[in-house]
C-alpha atoms as a PDB file:
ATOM      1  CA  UNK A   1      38.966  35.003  63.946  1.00  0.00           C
ATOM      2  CA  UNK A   2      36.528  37.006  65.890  1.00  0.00           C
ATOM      3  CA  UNK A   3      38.190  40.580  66.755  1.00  0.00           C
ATOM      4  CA  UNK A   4      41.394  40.286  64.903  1.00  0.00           C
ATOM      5  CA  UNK A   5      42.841  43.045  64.703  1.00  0.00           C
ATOM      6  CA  UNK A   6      43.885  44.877  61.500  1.00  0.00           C
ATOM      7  CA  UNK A   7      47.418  46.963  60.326  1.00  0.00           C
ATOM      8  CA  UNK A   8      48.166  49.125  57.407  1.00  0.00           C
ATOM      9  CA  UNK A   9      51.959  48.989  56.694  1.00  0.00           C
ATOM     10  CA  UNK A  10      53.410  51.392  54.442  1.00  0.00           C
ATOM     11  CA  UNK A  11      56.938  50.695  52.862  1.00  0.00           C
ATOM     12  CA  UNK A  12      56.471  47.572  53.660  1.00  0.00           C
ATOM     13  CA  UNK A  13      58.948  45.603  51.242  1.00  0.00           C
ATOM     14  CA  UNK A  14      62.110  45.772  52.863  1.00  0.00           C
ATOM     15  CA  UNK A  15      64.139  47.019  55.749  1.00  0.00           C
ATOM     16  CA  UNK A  16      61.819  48.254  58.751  1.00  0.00           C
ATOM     17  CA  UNK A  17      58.523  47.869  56.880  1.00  0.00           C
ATOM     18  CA  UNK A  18      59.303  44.575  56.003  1.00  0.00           C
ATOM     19  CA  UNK A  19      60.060  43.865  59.655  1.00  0.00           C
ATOM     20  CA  UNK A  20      56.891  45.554  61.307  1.00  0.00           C
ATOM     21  CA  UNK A  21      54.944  43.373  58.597  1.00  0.00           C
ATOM     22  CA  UNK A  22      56.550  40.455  60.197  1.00  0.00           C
ATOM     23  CA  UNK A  23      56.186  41.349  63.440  1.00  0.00           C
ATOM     24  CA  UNK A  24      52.410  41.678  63.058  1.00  0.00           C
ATOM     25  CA  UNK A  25      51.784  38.831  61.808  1.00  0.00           C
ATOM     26  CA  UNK A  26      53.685  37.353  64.098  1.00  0.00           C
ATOM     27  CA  UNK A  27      51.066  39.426  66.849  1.00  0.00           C
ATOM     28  CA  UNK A  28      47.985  37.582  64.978  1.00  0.00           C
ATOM     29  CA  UNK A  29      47.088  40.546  63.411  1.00  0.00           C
ATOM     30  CA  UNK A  30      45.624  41.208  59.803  1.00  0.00           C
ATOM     31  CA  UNK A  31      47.919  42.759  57.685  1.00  0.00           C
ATOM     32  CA  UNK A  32      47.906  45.192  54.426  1.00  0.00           C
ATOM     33  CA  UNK A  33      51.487  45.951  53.461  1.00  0.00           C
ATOM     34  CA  UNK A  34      51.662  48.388  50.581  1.00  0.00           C
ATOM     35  CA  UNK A  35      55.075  49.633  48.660  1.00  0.00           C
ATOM     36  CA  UNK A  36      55.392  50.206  44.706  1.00  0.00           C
ATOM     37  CA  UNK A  37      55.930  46.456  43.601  1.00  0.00           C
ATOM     38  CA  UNK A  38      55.374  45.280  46.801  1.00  0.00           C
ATOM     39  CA  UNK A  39      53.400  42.112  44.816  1.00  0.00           C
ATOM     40  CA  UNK A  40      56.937  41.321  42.536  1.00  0.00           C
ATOM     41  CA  UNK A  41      59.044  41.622  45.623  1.00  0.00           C
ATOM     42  CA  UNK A  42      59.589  38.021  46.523  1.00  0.00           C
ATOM     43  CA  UNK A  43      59.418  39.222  50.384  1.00  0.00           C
ATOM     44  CA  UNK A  44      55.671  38.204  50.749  1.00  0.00           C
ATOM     45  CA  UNK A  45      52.815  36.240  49.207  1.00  0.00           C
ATOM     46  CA  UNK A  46      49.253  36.941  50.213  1.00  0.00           C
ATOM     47  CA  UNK A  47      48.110  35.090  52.385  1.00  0.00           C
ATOM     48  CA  UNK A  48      44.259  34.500  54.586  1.00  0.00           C
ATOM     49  CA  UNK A  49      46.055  37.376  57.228  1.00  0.00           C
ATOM     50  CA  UNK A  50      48.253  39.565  54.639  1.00  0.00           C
ATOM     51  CA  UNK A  51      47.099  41.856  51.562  1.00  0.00           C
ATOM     52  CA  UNK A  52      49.578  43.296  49.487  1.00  0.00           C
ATOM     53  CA  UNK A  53      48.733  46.454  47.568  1.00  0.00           C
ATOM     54  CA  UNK A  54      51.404  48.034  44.880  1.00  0.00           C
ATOM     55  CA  UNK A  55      51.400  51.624  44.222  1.00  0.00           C
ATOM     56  CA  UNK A  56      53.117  55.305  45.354  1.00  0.00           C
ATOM     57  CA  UNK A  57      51.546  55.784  48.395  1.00  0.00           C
ATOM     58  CA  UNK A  58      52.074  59.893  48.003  1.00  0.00           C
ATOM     59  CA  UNK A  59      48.803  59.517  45.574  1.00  0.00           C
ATOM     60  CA  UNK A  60      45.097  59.663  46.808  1.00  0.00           C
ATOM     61  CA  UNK A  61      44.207  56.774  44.836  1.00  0.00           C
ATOM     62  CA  UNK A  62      46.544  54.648  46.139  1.00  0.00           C
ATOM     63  CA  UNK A  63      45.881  54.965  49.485  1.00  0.00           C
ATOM     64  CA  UNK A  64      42.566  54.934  48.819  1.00  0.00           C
ATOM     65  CA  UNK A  65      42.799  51.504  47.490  1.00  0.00           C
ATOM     66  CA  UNK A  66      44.573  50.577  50.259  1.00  0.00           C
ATOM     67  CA  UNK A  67      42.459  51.105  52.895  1.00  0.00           C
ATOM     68  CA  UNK A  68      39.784  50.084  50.668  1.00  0.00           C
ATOM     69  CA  UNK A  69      41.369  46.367  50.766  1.00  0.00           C
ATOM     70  CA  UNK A  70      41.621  46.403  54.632  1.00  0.00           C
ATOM     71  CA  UNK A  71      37.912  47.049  54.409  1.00  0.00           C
ATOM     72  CA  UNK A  72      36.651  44.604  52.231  1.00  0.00           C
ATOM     73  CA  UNK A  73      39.125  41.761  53.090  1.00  0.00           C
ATOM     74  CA  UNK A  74      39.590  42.110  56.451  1.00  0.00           C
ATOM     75  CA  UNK A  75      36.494  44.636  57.729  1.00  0.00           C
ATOM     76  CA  UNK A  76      38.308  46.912  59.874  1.00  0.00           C
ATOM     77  CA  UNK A  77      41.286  49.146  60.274  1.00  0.00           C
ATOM     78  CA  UNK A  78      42.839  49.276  63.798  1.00  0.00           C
ATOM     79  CA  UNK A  79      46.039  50.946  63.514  1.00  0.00           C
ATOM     80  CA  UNK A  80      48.399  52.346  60.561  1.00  0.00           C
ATOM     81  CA  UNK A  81      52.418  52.337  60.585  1.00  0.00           C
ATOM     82  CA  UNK A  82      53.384  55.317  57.925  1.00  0.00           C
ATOM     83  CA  UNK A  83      56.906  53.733  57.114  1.00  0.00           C
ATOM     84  CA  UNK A  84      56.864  54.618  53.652  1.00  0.00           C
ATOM     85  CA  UNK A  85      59.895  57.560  53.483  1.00  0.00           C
ATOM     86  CA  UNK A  86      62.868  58.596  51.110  1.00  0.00           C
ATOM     87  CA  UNK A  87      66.016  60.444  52.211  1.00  0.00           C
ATOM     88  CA  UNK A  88      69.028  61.516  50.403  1.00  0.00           C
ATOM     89  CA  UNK A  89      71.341  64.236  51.225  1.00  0.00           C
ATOM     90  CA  UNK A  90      73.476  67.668  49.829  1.00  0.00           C
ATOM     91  CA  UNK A  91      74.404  70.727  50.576  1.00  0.00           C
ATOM     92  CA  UNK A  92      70.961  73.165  51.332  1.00  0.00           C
ATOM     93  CA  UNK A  93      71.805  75.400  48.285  1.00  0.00           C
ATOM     94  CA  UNK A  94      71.904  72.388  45.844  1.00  0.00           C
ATOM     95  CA  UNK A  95      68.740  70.392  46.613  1.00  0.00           C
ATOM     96  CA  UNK A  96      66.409  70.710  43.230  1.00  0.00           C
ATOM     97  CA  UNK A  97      62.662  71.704  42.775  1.00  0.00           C
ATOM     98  CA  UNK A  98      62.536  67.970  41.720  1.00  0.00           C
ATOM     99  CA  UNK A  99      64.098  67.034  45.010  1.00  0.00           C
ATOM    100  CA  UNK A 100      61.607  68.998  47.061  1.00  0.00           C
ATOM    101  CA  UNK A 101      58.466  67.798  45.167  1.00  0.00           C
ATOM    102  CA  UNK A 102      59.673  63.711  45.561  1.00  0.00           C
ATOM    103  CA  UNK A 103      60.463  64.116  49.075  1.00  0.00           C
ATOM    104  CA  UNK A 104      56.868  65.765  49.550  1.00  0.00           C
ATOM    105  CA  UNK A 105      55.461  63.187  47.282  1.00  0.00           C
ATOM    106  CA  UNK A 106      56.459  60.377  50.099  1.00  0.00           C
ATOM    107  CA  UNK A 107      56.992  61.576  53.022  1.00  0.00           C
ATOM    108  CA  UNK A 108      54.513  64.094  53.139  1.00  0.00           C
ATOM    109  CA  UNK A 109      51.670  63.499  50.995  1.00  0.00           C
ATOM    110  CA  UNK A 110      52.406  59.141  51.848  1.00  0.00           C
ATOM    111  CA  UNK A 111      51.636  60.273  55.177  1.00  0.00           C
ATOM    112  CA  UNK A 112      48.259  62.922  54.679  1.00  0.00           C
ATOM    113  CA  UNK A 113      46.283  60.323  52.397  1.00  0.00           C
ATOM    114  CA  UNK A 114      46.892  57.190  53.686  1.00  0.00           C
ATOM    115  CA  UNK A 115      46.215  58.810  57.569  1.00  0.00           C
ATOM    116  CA  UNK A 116      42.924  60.931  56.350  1.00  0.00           C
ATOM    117  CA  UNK A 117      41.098  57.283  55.263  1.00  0.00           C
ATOM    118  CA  UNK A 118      42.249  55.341  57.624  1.00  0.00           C
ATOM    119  CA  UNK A 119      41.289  57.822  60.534  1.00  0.00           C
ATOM    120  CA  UNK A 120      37.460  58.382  58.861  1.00  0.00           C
ATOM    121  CA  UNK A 121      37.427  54.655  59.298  1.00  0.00           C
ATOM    122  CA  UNK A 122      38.294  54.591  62.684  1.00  0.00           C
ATOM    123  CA  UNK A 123      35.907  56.902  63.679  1.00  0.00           C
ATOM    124  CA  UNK A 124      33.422  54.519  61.833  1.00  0.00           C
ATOM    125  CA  UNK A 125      34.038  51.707  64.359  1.00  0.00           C
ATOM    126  CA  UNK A 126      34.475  53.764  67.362  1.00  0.00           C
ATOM    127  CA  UNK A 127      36.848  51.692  69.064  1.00  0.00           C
ATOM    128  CA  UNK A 128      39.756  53.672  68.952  1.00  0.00           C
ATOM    129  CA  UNK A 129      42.842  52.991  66.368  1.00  0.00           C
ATOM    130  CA  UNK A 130      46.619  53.875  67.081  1.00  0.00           C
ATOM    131  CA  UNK A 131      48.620  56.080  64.177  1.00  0.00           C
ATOM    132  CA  UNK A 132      52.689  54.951  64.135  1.00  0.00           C
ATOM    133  CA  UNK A 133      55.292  57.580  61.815  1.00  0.00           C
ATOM    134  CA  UNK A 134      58.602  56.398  61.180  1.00  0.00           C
ATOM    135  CA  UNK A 135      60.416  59.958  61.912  1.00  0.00           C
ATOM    136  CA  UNK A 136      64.551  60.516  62.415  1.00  0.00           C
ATOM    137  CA  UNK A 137      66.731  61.635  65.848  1.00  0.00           C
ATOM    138  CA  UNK A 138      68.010  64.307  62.901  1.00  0.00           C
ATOM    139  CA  UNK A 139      64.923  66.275  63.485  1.00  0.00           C
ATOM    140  CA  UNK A 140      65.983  67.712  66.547  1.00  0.00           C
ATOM    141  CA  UNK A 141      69.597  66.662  66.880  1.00  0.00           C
ATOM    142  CA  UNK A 142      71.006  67.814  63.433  1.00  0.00           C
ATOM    143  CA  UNK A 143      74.672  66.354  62.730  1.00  0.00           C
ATOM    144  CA  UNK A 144      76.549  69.295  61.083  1.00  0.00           C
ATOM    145  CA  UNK A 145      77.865  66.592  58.438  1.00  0.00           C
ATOM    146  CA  UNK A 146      75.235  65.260  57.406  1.00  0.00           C
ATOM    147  CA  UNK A 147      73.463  67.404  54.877  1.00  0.00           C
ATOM    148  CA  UNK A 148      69.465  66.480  55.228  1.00  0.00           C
ATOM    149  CA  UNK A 149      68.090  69.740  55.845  1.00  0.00           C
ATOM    150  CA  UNK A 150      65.286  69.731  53.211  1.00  0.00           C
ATOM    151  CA  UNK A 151      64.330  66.160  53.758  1.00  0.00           C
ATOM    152  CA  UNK A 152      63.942  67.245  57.677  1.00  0.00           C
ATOM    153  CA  UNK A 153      61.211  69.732  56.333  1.00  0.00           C
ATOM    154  CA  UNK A 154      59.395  66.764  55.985  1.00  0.00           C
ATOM    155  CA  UNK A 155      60.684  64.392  59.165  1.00  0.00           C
ATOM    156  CA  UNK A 156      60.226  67.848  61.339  1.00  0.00           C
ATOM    157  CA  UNK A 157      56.443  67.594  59.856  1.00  0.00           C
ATOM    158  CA  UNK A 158      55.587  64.594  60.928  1.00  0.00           C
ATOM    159  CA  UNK A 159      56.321  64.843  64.095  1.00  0.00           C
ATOM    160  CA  UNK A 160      54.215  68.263  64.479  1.00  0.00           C
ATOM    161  CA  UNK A 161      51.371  66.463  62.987  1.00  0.00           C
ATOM    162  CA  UNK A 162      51.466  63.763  65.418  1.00  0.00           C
ATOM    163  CA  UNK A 163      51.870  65.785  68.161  1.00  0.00           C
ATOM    164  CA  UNK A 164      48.546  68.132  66.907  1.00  0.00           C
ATOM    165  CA  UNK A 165      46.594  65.044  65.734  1.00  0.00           C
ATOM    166  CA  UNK A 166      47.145  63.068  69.018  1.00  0.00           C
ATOM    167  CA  UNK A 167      45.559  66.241  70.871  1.00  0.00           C
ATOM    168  CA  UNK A 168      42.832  66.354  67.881  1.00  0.00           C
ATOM    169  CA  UNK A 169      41.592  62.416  68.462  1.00  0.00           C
ATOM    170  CA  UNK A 170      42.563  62.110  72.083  1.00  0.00           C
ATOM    171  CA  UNK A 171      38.854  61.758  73.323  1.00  0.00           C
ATOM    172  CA  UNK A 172      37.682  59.385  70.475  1.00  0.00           C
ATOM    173  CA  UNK A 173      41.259  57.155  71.779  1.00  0.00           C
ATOM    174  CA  UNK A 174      42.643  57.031  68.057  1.00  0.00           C
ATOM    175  CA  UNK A 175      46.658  57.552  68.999  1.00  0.00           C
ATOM    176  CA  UNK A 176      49.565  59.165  67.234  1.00  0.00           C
ATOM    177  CA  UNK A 177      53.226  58.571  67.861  1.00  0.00           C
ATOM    178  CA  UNK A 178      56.205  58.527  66.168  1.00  0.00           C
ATOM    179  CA  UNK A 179      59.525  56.236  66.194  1.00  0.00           C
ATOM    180  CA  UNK A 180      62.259  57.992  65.645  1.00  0.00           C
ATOM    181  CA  UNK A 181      65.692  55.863  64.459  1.00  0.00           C
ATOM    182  CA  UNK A 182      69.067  57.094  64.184  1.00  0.00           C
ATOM    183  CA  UNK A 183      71.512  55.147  62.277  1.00  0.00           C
ATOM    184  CA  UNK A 184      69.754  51.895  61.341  1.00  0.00           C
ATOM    185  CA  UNK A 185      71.076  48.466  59.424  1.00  0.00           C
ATOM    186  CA  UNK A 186      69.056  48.576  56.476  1.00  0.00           C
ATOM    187  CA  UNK A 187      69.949  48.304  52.728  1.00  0.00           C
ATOM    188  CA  UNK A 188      70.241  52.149  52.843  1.00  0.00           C
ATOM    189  CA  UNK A 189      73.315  52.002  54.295  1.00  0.00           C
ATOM    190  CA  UNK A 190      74.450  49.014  52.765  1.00  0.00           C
ATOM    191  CA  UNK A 191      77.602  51.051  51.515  1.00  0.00           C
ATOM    192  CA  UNK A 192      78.584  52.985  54.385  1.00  0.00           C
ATOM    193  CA  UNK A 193      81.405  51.874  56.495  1.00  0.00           C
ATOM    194  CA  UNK A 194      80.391  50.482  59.755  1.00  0.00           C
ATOM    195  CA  UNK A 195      82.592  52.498  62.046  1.00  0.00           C
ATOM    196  CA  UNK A 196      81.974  55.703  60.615  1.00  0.00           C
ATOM    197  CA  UNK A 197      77.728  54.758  61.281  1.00  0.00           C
ATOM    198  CA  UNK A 198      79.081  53.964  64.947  1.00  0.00           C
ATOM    199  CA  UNK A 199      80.269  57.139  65.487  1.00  0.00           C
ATOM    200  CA  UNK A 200      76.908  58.869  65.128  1.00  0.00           C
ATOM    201  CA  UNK A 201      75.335  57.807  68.673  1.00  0.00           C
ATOM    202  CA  UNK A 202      77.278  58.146  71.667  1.00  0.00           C
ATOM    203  CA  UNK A 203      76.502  54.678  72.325  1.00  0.00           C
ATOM    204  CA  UNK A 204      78.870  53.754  69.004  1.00  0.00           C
ATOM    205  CA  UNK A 205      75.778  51.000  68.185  1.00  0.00           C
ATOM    206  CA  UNK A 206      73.435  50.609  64.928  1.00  0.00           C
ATOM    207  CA  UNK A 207      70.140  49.829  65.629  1.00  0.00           C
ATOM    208  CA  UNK A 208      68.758  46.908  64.152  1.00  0.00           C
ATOM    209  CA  UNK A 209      65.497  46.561  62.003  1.00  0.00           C
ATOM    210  CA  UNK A 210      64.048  44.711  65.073  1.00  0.00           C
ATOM    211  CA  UNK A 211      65.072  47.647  67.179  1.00  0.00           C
ATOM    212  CA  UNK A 212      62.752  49.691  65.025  1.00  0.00           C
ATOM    213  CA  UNK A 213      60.313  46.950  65.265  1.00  0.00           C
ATOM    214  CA  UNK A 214      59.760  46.676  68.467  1.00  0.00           C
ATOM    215  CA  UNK A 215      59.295  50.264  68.998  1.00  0.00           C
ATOM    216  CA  UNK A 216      56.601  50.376  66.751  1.00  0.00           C
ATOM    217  CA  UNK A 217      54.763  47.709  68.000  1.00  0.00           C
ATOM    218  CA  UNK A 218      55.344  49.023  72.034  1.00  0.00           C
ATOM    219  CA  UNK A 219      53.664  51.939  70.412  1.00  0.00           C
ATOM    220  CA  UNK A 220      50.951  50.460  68.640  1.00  0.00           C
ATOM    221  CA  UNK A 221      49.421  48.836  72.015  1.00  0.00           C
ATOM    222  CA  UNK A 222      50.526  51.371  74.269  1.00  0.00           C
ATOM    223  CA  UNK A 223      46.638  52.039  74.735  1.00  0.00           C
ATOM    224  CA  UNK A 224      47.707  54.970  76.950  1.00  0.00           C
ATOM    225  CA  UNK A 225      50.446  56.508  75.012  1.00  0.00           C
ATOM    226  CA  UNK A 226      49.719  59.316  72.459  1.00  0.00           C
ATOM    227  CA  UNK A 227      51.904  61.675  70.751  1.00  0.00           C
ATOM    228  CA  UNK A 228      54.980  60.188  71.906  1.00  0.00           C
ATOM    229  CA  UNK A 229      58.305  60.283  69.676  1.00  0.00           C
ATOM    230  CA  UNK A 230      60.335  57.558  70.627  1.00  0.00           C
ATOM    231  CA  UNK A 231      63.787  58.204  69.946  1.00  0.00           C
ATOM    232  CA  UNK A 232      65.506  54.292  69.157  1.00  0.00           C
ATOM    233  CA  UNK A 233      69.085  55.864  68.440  1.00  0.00           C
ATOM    234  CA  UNK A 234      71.613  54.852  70.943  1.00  0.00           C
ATOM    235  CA  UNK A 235      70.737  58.615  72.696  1.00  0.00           C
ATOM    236  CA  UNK A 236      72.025  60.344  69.293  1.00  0.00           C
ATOM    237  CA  UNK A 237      68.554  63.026  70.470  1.00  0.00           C
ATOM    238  CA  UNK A 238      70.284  64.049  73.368  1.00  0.00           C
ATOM    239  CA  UNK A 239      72.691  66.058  71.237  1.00  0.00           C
ATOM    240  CA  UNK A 240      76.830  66.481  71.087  1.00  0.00           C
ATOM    241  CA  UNK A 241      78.760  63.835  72.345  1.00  0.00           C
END
């Protein structure tokens, strides 16, 4: 199809990546959905508009590879969704070298290779592109107990980034935004009780995975919006309630 737009989806074998992936398709757009066995998943089969690529996306190569498969199957790269992200939590004193180096290995590093290619690439075509992070309301509404300060080193980075890259690209139109969740109903939280989740928005709702979705894909054609963070968290940003 002439013009067909094409998506690199990161985390894309369950829970919100799986849904953006989805939802893209859905949109008629080319996708390339990348996770670590994203091929032995059972979610997805490739397909004439989907390309699966396994691997860590917090290594060069990988994301390399990636973006190398949008080129060659597909022949263009029109927007990214960095979904790919860990989280666990403790008290500050207790988190681990270890701890610090696999939540920099995802989040942070899954975000600066994957972005670097597919941004040279956009600026290759010169027709703009559109950059989507998967962020948390945590970064600037902590919740005293819930423990995630060193994994909000990382969530609190992405969302500088976006804001400094979306200034950075604004006059070649390549866009960066962010979708920040609160409390969402993925497998993450399959073993959390339900009415302790509602209690952290004052809303007292979960967001679904097509909550999320639909954020990301307002974003990703929101030709005129650029280093947004939209907070889909039933107003948990706004602070105490």
């Amino acid at each position: 199809m002439v013009n067909k737009k094409t998506i690199i989806v990161t985390g894309a074998s369950q829970g919100i990546g799986a849904g953006v992936v989805q939802a893209f398709l859905g949109q008629g757009y080319n996708v390339v959905a990348n996770s670590r066995n994203i091929t032995n998943s059972d979610v997805f089969r490739p397909s004439e508009n989907l390309a699966l690529v396994d691997g860590n996306i917090g290594e060069s190569a990988v994301a390399a590879k990636i973006v190398e498969t949008a080129i060659t199957k597909f022949g263009s790269i029109d927007a990214l969704v960095n979904n790919a992200g860990i989280f666990f939590v403790k008290p500050f004193t207790e988190y681990t070298t270890e701890d610090f180096e696999a939540l920099s290995d995802v989040n942070l590093k899954g975000f600066l290779y994957v972005t670097q290619e597919s941004v040279r690439q956009m600026l290759k075509q010169n027709m703009g592109g559109s950059v989507v992070s998967i962020t948390t309301s945590m970064v600037v509404n902590p919740i005293a107990g819930i423990l995630a300060s060193v994994p909000m080193i990382t969530k609190g980075g992405l969302e500088a980034v976006t804001r400094s890259l979306a200034s950075e690209y604004a006059k070649e139109h390549i866009r960066f935004n962010a979708v920040a969740p609160g409390v969402v109903d993925t497998p993450m939280h399959a073993k959390n009780p339900k009415d302790f989740l509602k209690t952290l928005s004052p809303m007292g709702t979960i967001s679904s995975v097509s909550d999320i979705v639909d954020a990301v894909v307002y974003l990703t054609e929101a030709r005129n919006v650029t280093g947004e963070v939209l907070h889909v968290d039933g107003g948990a940003h706004q602070g105490r309630w």
